[in-house]
Structures are given as structure tokens and as C-alpha cells.
PDB file of N, CA and C in Angstrom:
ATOM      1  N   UNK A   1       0.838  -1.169   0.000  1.00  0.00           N
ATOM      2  CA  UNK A   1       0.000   0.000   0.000  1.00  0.00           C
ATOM      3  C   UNK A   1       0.887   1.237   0.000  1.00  0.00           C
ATOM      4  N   UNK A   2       0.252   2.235  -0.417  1.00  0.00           N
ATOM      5  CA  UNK A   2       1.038   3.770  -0.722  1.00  0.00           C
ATOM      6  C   UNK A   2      -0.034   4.568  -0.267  1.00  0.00           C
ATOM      7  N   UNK A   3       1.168   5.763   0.307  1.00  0.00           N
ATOM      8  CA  UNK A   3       0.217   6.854   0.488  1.00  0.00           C
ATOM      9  C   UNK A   3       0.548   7.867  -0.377  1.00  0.00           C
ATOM     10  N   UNK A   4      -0.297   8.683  -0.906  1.00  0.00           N
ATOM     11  CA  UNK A   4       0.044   9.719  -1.922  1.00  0.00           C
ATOM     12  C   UNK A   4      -0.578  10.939  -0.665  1.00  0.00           C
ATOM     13  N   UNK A   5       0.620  11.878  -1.212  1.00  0.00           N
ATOM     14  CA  UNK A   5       0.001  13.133  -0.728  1.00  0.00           C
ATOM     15  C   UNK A   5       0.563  14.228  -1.733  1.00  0.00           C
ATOM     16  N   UNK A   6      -0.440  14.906  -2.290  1.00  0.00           N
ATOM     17  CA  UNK A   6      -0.515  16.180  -3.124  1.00  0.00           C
ATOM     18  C   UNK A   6      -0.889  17.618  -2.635  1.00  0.00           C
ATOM     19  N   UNK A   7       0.386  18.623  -2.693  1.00  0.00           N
ATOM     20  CA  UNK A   7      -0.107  19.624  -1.954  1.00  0.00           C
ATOM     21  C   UNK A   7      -0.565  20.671  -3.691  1.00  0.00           C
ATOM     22  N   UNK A   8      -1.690  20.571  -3.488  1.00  0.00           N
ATOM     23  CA  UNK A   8      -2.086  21.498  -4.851  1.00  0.00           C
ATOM     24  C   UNK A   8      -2.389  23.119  -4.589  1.00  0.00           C
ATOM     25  N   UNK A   9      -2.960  24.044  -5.992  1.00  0.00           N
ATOM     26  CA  UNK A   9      -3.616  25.511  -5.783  1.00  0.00           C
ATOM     27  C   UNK A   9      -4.983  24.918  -5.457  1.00  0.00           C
ATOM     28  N   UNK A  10      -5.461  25.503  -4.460  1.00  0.00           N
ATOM     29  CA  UNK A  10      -6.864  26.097  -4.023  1.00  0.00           C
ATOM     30  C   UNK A  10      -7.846  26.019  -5.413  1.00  0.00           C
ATOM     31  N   UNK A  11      -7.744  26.258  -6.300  1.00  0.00           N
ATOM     32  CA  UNK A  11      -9.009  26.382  -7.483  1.00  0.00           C
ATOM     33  C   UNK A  11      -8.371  25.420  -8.214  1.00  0.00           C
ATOM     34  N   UNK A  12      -7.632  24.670  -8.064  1.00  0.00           N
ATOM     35  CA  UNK A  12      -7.639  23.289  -8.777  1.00  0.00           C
ATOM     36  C   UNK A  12      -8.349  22.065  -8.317  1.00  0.00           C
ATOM     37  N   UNK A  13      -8.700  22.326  -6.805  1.00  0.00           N
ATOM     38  CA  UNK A  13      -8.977  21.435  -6.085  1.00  0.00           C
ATOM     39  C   UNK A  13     -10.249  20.434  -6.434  1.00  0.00           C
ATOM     40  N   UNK A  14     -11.487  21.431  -6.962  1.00  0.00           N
ATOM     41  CA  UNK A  14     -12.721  20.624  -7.149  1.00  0.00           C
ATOM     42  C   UNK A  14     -12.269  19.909  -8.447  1.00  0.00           C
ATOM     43  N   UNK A  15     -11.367  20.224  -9.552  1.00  0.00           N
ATOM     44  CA  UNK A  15     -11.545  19.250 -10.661  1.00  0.00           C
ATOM     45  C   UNK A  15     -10.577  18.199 -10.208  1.00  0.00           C
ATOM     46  N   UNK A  16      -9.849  18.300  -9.290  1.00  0.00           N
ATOM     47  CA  UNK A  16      -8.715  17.013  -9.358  1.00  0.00           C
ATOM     48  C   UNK A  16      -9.826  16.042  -8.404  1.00  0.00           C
ATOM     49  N   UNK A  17     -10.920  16.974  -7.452  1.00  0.00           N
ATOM     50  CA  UNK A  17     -11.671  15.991  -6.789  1.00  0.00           C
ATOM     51  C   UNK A  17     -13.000  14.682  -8.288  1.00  0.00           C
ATOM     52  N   UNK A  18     -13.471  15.589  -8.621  1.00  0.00           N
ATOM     53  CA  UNK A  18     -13.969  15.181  -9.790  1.00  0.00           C
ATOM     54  C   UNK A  18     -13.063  14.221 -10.565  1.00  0.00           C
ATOM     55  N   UNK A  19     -12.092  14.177 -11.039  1.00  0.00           N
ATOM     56  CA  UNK A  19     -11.611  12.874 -11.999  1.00  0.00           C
ATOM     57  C   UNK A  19     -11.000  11.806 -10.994  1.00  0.00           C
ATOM     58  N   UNK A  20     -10.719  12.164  -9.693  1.00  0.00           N
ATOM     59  CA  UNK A  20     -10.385  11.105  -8.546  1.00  0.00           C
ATOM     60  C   UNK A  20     -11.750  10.023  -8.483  1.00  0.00           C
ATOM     61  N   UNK A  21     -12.879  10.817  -8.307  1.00  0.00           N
ATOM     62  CA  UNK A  21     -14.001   9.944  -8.554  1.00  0.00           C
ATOM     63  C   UNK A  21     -14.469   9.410  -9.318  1.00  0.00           C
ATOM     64  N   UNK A  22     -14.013  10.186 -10.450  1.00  0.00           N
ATOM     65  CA  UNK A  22     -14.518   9.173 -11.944  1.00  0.00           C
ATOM     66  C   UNK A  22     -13.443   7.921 -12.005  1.00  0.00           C
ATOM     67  N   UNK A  23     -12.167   8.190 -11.240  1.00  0.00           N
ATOM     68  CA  UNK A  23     -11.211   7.056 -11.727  1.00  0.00           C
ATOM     69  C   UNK A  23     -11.494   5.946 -10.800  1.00  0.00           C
ATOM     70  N   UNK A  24     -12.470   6.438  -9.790  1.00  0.00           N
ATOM     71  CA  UNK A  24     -12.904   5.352  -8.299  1.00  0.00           C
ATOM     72  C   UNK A  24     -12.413   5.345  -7.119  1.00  0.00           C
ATOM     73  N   UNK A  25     -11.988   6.851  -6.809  1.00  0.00           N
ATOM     74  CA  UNK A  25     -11.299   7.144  -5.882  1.00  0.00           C
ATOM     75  C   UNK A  25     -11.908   7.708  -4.717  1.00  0.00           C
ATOM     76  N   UNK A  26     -12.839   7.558  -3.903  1.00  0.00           N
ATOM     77  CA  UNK A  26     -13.372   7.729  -3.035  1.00  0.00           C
ATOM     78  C   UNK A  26     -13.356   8.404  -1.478  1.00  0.00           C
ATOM     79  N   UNK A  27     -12.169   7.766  -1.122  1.00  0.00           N
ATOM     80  CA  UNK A  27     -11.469   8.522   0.149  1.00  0.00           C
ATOM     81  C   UNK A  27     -10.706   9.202   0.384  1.00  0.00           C
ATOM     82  N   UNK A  28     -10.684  10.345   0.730  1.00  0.00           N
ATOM     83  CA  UNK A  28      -9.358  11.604   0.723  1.00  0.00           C
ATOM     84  C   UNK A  28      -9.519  11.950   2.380  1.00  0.00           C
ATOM     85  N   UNK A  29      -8.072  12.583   2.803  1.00  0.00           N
ATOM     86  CA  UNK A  29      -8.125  13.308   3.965  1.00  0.00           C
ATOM     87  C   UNK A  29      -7.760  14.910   3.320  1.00  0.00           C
ATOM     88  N   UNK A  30      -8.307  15.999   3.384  1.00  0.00           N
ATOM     89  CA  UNK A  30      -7.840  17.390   2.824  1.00  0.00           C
ATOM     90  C   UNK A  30      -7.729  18.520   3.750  1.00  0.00           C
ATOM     91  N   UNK A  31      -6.811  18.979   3.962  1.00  0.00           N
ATOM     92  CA  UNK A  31      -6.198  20.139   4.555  1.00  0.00           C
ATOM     93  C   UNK A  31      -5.723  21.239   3.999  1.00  0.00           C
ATOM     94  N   UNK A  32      -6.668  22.343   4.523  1.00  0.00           N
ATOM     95  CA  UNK A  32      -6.117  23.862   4.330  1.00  0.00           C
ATOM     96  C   UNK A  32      -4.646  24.123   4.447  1.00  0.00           C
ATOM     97  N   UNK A  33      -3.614  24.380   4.331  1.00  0.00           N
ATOM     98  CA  UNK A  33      -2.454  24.743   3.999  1.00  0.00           C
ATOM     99  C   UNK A  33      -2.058  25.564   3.435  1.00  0.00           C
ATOM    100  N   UNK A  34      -0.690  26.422   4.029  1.00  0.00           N
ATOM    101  CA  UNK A  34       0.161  27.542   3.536  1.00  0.00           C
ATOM    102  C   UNK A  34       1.613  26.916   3.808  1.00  0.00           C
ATOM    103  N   UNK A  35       2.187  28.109   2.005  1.00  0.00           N
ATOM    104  CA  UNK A  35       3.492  27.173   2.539  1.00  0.00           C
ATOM    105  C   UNK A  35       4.107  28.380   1.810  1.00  0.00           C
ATOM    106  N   UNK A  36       5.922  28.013   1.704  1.00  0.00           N
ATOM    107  CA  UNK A  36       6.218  28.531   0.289  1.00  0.00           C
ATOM    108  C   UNK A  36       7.813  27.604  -0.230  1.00  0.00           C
ATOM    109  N   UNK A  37       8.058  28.143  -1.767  1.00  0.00           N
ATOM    110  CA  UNK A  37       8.492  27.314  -2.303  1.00  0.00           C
ATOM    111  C   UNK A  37       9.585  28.044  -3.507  1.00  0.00           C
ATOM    112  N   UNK A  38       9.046  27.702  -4.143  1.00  0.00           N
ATOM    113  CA  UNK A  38       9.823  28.742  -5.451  1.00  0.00           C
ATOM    114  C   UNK A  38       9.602  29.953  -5.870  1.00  0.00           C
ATOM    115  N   UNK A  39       7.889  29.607  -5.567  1.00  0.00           N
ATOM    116  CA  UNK A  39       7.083  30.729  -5.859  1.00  0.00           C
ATOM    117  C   UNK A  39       7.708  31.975  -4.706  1.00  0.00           C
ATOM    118  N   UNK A  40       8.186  31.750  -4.044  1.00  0.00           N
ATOM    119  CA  UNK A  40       8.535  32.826  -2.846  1.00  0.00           C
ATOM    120  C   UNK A  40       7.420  33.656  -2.010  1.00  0.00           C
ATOM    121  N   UNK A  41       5.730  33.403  -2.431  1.00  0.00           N
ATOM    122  CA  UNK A  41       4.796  34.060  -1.384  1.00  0.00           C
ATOM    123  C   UNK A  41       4.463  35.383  -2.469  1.00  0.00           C
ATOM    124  N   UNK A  42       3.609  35.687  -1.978  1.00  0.00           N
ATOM    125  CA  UNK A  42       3.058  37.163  -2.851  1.00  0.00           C
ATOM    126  C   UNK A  42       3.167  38.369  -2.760  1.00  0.00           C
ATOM    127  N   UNK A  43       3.059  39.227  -3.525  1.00  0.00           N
ATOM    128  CA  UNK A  43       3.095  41.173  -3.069  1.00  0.00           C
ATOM    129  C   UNK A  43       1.777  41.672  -2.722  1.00  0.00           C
ATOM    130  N   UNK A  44       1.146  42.418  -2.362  1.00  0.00           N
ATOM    131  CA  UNK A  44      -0.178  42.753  -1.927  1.00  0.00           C
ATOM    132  C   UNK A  44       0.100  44.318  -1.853  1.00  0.00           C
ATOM    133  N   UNK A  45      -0.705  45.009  -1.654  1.00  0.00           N
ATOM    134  CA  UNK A  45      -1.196  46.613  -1.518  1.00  0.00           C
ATOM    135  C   UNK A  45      -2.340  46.842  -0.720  1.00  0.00           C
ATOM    136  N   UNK A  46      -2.123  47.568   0.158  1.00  0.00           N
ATOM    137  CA  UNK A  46      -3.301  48.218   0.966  1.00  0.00           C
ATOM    138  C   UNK A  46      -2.933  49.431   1.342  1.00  0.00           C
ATOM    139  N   UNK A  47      -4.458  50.584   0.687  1.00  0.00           N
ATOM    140  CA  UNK A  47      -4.338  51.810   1.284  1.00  0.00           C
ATOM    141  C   UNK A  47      -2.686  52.394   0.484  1.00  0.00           C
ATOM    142  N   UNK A  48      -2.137  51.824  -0.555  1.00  0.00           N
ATOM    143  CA  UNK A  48      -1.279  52.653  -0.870  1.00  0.00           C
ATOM    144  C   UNK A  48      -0.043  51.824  -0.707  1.00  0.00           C
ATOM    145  N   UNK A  49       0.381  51.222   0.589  1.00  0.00           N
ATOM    146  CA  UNK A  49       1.325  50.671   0.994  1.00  0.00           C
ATOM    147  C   UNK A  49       1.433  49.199   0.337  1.00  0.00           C
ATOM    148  N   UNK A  50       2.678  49.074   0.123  1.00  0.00           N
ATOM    149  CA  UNK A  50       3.074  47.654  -0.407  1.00  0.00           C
ATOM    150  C   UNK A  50       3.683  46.403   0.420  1.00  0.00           C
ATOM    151  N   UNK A  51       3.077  45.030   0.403  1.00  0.00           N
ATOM    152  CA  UNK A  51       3.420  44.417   1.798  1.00  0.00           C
ATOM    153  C   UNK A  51       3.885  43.098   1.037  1.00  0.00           C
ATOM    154  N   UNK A  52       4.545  41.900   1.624  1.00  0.00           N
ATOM    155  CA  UNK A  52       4.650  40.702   1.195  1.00  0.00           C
ATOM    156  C   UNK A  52       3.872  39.695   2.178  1.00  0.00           C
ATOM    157  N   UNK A  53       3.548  38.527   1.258  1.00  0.00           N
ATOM    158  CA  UNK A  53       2.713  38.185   1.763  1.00  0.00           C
ATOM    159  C   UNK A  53       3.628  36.459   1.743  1.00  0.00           C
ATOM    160  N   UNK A  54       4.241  36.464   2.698  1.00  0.00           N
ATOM    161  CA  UNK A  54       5.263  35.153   3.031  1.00  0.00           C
ATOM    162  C   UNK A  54       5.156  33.572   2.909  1.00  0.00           C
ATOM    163  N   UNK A  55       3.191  33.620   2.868  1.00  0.00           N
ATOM    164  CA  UNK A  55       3.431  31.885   2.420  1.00  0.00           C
ATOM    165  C   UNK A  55       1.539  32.470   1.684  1.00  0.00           C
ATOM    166  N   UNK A  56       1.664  31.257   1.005  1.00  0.00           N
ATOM    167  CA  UNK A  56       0.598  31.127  -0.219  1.00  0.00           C
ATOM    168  C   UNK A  56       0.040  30.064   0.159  1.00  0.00           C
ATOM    169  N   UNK A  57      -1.616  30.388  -0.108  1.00  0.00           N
ATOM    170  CA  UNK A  57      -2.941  29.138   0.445  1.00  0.00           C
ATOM    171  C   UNK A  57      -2.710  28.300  -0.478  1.00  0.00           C
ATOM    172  N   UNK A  58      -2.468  26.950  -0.123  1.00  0.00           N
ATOM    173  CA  UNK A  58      -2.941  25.689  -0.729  1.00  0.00           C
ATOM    174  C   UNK A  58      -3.548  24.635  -0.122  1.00  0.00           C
ATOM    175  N   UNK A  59      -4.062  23.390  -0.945  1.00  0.00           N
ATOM    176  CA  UNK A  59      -4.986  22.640  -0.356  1.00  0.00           C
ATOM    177  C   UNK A  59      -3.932  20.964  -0.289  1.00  0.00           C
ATOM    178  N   UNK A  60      -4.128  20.068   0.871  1.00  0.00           N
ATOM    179  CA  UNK A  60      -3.098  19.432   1.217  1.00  0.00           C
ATOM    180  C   UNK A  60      -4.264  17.830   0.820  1.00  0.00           C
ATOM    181  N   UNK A  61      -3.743  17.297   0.156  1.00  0.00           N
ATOM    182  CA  UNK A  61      -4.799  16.280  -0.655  1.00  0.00           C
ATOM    183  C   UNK A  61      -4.146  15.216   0.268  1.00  0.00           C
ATOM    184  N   UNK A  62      -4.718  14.018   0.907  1.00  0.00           N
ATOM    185  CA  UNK A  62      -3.794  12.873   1.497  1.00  0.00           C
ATOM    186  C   UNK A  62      -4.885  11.605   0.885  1.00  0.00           C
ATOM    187  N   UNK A  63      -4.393  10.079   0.272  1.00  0.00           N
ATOM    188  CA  UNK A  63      -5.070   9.014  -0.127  1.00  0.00           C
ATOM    189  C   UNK A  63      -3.699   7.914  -0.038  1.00  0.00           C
ATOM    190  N   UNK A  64      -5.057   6.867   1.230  1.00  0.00           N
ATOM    191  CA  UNK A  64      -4.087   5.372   0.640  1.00  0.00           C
ATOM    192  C   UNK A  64      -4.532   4.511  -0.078  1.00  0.00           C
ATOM    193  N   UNK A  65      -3.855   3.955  -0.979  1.00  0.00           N
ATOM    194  CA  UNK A  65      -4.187   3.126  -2.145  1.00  0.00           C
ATOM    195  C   UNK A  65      -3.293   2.055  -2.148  1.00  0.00           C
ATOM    196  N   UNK A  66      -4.006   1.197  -3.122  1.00  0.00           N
ATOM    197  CA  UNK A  66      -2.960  -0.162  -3.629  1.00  0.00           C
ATOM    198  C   UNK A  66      -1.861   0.559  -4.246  1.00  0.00           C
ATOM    199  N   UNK A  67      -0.857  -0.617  -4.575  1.00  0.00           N
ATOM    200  CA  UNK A  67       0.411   0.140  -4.847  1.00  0.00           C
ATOM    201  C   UNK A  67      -0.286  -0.008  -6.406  1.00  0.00           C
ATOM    202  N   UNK A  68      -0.859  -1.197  -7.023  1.00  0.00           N
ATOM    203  CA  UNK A  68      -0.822  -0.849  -8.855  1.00  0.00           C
ATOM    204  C   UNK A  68      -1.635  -0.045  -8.780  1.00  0.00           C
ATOM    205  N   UNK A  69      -2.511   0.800  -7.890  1.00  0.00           N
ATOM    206  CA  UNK A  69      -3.236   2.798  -8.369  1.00  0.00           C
ATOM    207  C   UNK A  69      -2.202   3.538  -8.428  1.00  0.00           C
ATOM    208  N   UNK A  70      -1.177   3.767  -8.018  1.00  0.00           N
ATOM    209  CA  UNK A  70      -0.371   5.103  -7.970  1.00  0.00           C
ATOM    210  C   UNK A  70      -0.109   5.286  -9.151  1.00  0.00           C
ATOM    211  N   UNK A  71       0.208   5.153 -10.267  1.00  0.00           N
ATOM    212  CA  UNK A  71       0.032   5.819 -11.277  1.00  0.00           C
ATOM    213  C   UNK A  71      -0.874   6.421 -12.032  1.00  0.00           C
ATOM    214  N   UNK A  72      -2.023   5.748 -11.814  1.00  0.00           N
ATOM    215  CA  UNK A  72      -3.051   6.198 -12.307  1.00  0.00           C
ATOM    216  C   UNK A  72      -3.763   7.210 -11.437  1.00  0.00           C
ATOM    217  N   UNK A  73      -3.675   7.504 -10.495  1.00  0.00           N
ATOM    218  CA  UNK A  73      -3.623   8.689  -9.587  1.00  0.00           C
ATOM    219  C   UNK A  73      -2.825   9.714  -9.739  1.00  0.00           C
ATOM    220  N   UNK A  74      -1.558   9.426  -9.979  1.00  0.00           N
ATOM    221  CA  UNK A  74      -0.635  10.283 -10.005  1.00  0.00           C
ATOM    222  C   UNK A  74      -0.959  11.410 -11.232  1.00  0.00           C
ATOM    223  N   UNK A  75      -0.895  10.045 -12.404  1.00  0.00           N
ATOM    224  CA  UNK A  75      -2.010  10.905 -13.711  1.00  0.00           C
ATOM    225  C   UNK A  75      -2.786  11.704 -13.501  1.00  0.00           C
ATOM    226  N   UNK A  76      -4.044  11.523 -12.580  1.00  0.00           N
ATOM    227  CA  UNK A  76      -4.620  12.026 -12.805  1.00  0.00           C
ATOM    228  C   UNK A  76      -4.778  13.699 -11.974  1.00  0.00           C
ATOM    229  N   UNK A  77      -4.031  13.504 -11.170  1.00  0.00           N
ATOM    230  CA  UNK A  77      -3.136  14.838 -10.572  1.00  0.00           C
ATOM    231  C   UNK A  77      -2.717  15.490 -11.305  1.00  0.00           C
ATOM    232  N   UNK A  78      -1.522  15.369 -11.963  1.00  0.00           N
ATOM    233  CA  UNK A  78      -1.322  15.958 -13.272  1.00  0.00           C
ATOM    234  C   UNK A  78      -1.893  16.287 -13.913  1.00  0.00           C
ATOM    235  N   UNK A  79      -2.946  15.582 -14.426  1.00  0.00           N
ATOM    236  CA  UNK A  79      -4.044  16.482 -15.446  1.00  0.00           C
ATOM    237  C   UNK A  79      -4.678  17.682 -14.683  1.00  0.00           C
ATOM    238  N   UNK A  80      -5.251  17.021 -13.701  1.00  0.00           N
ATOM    239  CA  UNK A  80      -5.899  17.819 -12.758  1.00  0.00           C
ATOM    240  C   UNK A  80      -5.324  19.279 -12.725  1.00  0.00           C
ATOM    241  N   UNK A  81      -4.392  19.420 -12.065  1.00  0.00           N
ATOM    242  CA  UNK A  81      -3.225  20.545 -11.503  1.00  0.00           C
ATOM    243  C   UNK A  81      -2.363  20.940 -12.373  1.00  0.00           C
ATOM    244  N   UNK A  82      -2.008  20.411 -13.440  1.00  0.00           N
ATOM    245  CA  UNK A  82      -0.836  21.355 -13.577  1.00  0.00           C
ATOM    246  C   UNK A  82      -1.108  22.183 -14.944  1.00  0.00           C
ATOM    247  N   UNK A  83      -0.531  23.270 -14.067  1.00  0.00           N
ATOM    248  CA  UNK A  83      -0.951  24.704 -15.076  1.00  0.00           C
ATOM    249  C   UNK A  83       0.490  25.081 -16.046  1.00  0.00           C
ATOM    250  N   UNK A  84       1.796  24.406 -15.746  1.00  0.00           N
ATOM    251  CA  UNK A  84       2.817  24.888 -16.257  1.00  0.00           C
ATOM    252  C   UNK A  84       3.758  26.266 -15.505  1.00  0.00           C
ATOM    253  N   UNK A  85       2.575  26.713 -14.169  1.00  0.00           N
ATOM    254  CA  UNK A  85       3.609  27.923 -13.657  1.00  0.00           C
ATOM    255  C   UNK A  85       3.921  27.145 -12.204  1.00  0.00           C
ATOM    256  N   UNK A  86       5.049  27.881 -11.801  1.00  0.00           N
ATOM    257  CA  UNK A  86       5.952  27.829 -10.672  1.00  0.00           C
ATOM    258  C   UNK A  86       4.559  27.967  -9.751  1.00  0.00           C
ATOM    259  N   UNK A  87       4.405  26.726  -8.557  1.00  0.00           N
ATOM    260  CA  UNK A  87       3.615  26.799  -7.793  1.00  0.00           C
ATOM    261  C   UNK A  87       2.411  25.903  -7.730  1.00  0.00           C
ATOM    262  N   UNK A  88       2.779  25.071  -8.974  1.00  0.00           N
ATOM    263  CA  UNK A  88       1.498  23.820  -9.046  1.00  0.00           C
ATOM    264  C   UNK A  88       1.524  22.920  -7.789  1.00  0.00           C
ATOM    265  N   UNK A  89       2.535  22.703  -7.385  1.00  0.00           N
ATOM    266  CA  UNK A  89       2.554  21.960  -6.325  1.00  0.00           C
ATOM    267  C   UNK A  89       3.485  21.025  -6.233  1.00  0.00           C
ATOM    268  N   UNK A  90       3.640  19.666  -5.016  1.00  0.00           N
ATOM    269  CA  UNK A  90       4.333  18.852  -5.141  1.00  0.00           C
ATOM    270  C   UNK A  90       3.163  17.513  -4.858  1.00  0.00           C
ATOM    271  N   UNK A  91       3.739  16.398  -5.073  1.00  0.00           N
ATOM    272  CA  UNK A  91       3.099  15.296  -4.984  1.00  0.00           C
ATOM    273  C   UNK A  91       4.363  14.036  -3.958  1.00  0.00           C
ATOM    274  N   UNK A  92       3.640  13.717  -3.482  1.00  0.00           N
ATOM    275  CA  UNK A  92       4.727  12.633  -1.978  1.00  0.00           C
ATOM    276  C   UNK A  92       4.440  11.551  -2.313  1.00  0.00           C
ATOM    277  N   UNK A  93       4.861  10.320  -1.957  1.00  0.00           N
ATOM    278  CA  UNK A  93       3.839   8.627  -2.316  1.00  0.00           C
ATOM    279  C   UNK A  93       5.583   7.831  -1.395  1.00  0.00           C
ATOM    280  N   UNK A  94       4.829   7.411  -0.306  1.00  0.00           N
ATOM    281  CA  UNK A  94       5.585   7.118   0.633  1.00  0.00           C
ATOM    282  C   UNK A  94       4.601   5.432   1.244  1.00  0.00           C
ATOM    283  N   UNK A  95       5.712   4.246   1.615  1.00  0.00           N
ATOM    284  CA  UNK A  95       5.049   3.168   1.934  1.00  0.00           C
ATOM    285  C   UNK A  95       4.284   3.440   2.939  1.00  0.00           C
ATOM    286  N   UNK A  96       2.601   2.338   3.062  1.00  0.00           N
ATOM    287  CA  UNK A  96       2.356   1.963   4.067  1.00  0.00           C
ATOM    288  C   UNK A  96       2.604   0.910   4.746  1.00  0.00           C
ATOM    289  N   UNK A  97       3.304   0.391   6.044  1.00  0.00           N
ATOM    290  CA  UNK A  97       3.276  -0.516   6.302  1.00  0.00           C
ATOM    291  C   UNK A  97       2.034  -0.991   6.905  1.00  0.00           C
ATOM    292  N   UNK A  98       0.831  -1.050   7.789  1.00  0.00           N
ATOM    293  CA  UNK A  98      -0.364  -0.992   8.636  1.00  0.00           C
ATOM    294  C   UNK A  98      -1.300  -0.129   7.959  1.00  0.00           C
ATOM    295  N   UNK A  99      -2.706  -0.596   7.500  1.00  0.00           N
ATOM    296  CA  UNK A  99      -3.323   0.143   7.709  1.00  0.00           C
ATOM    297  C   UNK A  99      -4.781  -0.859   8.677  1.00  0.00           C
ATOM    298  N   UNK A 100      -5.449  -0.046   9.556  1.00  0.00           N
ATOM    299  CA  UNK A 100      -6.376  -0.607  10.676  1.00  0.00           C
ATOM    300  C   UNK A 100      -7.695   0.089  10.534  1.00  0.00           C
ATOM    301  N   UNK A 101      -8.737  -0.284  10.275  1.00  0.00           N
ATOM    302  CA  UNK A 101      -9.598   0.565  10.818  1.00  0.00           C
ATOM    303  C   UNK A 101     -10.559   0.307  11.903  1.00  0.00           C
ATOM    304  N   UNK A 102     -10.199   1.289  12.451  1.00  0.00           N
ATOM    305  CA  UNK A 102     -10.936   1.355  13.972  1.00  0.00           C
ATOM    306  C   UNK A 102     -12.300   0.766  14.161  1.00  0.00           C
ATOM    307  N   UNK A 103     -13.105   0.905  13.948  1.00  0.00           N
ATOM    308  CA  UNK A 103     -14.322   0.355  14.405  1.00  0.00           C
ATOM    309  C   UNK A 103     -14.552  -0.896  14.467  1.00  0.00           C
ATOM    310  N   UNK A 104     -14.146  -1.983  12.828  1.00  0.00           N
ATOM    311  CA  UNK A 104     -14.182  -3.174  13.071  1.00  0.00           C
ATOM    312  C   UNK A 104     -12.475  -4.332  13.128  1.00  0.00           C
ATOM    313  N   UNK A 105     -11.492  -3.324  13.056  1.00  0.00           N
ATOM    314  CA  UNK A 105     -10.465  -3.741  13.256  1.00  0.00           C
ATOM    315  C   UNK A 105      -9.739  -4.407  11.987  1.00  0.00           C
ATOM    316  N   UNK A 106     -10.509  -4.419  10.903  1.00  0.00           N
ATOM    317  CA  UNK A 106     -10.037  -4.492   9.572  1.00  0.00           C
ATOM    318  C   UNK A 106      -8.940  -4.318   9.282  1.00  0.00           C
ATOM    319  N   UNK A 107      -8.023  -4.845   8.826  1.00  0.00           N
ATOM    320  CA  UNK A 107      -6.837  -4.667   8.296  1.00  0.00           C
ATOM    321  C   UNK A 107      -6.651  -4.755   6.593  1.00  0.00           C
ATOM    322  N   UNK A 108      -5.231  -4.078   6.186  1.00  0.00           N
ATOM    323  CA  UNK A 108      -4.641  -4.252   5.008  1.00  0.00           C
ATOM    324  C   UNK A 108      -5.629  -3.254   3.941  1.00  0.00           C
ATOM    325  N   UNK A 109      -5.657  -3.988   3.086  1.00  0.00           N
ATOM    326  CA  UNK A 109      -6.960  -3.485   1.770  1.00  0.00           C
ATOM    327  C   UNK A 109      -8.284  -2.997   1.815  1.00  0.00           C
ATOM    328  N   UNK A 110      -8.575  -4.170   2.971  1.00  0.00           N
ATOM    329  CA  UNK A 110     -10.026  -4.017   3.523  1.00  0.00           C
ATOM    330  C   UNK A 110     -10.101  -3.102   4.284  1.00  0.00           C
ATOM    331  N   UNK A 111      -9.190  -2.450   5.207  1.00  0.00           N
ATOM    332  CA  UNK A 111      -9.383  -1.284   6.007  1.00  0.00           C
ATOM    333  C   UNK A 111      -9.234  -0.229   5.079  1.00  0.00           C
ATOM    334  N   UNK A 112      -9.210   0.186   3.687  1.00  0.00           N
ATOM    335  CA  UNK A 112      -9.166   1.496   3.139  1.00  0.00           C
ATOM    336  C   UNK A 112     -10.136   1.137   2.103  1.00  0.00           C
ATOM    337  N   UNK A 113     -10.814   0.211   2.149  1.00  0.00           N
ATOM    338  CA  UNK A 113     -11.919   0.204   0.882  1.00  0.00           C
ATOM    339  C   UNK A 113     -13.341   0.612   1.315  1.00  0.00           C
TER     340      UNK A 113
END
């Protein structure tokens, strides 16, 4: 099992949610997030004055899957997200060893399906 985690832009978010489901992807954990990166954070203006704005909103995508989905996830991230400018994001996919789920104690496959 793998975990993918994709930190994407904010207005990419509903279409990468949309083709996750068309591909049968069902369970996500998602988190509000600020960060920065290459992009270096933004300039802003108020009232005249010019300010920086040190980390930039993004949305923090987390899914565990079989290991033969990660590509086809990964794909579809890519389509999803990427715009070609500095700041699309990064994508993680790190082993699971355990996965459990709590209520009936399910393990492996069966605990993330």
C-alpha cells in the first residue's frame, strides 16, 4: 500500500476531486495549507502601501491506495493541476506498512476500501 500526498492551488482542487471519482477514488483526507516554495509568497497593496505576503494558500490532498493505483492517480493529478507555472505543487507517495480501521479492526486493503 502507498500513500500519496498532493499539496495542490486552491481552485484546482474541485476538478482534481472530480476525476479522482470518476477514476474510483473515493477517500481523501484534505487540509487547508500555507506554505512557500519557489514561488517565494506574494506582493499585496493596501491603502497605498506595499506588503509581502510570506506563504501562499494551498490545499493538502492525502489518499491510501494499492500500490498498482499510484500511477493512475498520479495521472490524474497531473491532469488535474498542472498549469505549467511555478507553484502547481508537489506530490509525496511514501510506503504503508499498517493500515487498521478502527471500528471493526479491519486490516490491510479491507481497512481502506
Amino acid at each position: 500500500m502507498k500513500k500519496i500526498e498532493a499539496i495542490v492551488r486552491p481552485e484546482v482542487f474541485q476538478e482534481l476531486r472530480e476525476k479522482l471519482v470518476h477514476i474510483g477514488i473515493g477517500g481523501l483526507t484534505v487540509f487547508e495549507a500555507a506554505g512557500c516554495g519557489n514561488q517565494k509568497g506574494k506582493r499585496g497593496a493596501f491603502r497605498g502601501t506595499s506588503y509581502e505576503l510570506p506563504l501562499v494558500s494551498r490545499i493538502k490532498v492525502e489518499m491510501v491506495t494499492e500500490e498498482h493505483r499510484v500511477d493512475e492517480i498520479v495521472g490524474a493529478i497531473l491532469e488535474a493541476c498542472g498549469t505549467g507555472q511555478v507553484g502547481d505543487g508537489k506530490i509525496f507517495i511514501s510506503p504503508i506498512e499498517e493500515v487498521i480501521r478502527i471500528r471493526s479492526g479491519e486490516r490491510g486493503k479491507q481497512a481502506v476500501l
